[in-house]
N, C-alpha and C. Protein backbone atom coordinates (compact mmCIF):
# COMPACT_ATOMS: atom_id res chain seq x y z
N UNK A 1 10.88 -26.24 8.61
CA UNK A 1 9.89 -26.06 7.59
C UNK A 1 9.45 -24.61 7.54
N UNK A 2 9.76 -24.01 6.23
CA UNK A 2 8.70 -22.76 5.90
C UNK A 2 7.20 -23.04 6.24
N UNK A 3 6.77 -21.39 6.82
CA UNK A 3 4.99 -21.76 6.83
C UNK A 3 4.62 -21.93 5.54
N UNK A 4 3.16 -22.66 5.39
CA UNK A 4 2.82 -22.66 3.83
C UNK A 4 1.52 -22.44 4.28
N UNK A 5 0.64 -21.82 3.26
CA UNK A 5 -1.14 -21.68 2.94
C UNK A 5 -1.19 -22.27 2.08
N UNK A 6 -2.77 -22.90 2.28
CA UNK A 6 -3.60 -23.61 1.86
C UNK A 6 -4.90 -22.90 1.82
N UNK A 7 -5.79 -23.15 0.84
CA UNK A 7 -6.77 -22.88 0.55
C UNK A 7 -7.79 -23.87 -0.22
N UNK A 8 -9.04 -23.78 1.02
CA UNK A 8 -10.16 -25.12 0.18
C UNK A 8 -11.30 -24.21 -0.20
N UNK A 9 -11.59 -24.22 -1.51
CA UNK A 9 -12.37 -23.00 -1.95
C UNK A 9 -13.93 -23.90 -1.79
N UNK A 10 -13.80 -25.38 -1.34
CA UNK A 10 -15.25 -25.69 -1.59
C UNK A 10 -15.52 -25.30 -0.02
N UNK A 11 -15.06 -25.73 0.60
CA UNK A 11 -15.33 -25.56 2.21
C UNK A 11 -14.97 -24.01 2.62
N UNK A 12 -14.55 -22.97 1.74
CA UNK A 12 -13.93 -21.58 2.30
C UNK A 12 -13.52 -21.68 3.65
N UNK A 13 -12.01 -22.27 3.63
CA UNK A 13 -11.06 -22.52 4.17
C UNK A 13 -10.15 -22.23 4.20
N UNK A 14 -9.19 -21.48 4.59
CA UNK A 14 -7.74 -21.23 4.85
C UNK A 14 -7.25 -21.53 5.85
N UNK A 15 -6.02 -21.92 5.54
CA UNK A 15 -4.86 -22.64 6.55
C UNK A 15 -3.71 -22.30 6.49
N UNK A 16 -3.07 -21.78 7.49
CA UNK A 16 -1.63 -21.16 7.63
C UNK A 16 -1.22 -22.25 8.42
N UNK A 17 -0.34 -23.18 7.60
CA UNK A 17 0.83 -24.35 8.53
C UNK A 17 1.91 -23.71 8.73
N UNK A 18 1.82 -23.90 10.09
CA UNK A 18 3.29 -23.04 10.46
C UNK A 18 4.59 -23.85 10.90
N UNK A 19 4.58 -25.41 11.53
CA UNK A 19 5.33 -26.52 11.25
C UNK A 19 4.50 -27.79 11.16
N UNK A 20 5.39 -28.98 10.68
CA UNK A 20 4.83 -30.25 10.22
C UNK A 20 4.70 -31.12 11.74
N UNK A 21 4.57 -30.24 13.26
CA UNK A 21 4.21 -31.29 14.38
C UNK A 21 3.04 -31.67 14.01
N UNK A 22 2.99 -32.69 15.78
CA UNK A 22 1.45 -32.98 15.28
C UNK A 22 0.52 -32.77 16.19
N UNK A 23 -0.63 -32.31 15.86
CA UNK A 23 -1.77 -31.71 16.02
C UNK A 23 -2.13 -32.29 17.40
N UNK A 24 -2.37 -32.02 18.94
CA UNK A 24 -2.72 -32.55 19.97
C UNK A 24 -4.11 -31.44 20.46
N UNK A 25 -4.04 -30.57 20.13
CA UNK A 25 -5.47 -29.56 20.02
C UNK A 25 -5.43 -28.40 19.42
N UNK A 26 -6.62 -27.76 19.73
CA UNK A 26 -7.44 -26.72 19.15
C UNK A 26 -7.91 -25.70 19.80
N UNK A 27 -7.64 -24.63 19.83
CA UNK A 27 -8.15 -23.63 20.44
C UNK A 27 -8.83 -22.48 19.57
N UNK A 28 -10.27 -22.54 19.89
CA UNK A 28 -11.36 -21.70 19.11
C UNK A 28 -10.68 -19.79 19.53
N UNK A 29 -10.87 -19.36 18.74
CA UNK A 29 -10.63 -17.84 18.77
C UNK A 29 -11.81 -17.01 18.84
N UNK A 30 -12.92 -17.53 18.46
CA UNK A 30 -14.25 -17.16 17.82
C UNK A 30 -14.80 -18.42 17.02
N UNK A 31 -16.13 -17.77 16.38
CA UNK A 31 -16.96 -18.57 15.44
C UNK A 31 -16.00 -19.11 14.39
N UNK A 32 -14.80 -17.97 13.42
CA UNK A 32 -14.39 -18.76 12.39
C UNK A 32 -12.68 -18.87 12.68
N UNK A 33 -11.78 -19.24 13.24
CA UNK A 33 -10.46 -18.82 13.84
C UNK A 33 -10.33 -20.17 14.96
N UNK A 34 -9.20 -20.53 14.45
CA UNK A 34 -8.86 -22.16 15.53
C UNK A 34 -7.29 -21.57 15.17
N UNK A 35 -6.79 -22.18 16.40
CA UNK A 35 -5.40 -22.34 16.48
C UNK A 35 -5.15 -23.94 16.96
N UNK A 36 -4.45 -24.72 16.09
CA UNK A 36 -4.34 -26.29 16.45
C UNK A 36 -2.56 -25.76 17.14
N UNK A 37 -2.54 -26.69 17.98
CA UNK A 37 -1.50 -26.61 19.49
C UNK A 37 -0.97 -28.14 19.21
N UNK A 38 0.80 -28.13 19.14
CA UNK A 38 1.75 -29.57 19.70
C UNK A 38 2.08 -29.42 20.80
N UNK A 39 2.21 -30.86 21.17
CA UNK A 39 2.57 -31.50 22.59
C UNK A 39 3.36 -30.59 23.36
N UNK A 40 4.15 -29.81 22.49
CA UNK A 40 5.03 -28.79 23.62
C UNK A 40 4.13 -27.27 23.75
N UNK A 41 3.14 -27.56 23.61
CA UNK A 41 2.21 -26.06 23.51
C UNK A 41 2.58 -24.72 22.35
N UNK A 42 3.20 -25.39 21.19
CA UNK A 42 3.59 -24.76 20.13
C UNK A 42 2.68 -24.47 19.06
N UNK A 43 2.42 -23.06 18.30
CA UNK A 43 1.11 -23.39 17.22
C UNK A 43 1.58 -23.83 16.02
N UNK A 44 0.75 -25.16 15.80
CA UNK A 44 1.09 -25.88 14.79
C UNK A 44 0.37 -25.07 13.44
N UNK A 45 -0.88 -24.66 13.29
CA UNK A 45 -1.45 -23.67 12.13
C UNK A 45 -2.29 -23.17 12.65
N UNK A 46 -2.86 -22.24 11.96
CA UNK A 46 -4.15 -21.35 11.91
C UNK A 46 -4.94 -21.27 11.03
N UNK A 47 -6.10 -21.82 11.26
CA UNK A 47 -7.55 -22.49 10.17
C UNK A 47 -8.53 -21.04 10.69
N UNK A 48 -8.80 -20.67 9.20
CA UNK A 48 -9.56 -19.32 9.33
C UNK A 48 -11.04 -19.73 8.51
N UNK A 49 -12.36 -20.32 9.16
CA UNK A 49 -13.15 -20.34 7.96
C UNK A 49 -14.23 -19.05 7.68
N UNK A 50 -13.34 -18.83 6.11
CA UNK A 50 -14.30 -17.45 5.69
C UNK A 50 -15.99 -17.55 5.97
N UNK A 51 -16.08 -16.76 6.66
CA UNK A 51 -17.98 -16.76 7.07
C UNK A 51 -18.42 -15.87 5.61
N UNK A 52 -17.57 -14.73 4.89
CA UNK A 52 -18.63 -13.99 4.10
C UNK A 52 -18.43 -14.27 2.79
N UNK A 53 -19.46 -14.45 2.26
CA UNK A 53 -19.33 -15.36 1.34
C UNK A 53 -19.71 -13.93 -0.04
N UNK A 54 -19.17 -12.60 0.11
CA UNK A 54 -18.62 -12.02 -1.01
C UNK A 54 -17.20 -12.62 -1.79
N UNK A 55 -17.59 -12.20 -2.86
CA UNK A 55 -16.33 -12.82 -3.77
C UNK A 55 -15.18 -11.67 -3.81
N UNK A 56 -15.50 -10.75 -3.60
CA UNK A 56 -14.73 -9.86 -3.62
C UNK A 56 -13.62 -9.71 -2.38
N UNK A 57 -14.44 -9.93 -1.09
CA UNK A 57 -13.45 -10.09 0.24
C UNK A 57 -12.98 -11.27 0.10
N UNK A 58 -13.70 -12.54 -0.58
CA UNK A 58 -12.55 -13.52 -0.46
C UNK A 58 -11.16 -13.84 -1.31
N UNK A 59 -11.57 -12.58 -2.38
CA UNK A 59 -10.30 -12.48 -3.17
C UNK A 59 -9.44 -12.08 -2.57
N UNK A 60 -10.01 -10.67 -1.74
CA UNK A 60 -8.78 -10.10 -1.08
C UNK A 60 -8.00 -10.63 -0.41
N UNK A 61 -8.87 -11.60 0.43
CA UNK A 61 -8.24 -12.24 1.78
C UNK A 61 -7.57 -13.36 0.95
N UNK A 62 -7.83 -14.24 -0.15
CA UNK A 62 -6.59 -15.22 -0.75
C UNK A 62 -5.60 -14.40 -1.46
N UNK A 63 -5.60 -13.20 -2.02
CA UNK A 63 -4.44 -12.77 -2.38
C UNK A 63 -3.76 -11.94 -1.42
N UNK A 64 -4.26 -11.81 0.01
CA UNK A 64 -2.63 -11.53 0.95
C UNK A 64 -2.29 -13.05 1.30
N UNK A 65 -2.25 -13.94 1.16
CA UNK A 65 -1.82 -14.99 1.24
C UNK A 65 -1.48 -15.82 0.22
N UNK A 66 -2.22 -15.70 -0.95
CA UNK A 66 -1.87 -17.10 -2.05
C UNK A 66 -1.16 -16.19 -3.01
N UNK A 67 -0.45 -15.25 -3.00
CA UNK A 67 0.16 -14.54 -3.89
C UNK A 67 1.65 -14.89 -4.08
């Protein structure tokens, strides 16, 4: 599987799936940054939740990704 992004604009959410395993944990990076971990200690995605709630940085930050 290609990685794919996702974006939940009600929850300001982004998600980088990087394969379709399955999810056995989570490891916090900080306040907004998780890395979810498969059974073989592989990163399954990276959930980024935008804390700043300018419209302008969150454009930026969905168009290096949703472009």
């Amino acid at each position: 599987m290609n990685g794919t992004v996702e974006y939940d604009p009600d929850d300001s959410v982004l998600y980088v799936k990087l394969t379709d395993k399955k999810i056995v944990s989570t490891i916090p990076l900080g306040d907004s940054v998780f890395i979810d971990i498969s059974d073989d200690n592989k990163p399954v995605g990276i959930k980024y939740i935008l804390t700043d709630k300018n419209p302008d940085n969150i454009k930026a930050i969905q168009s290096l990704f949703l472009s």
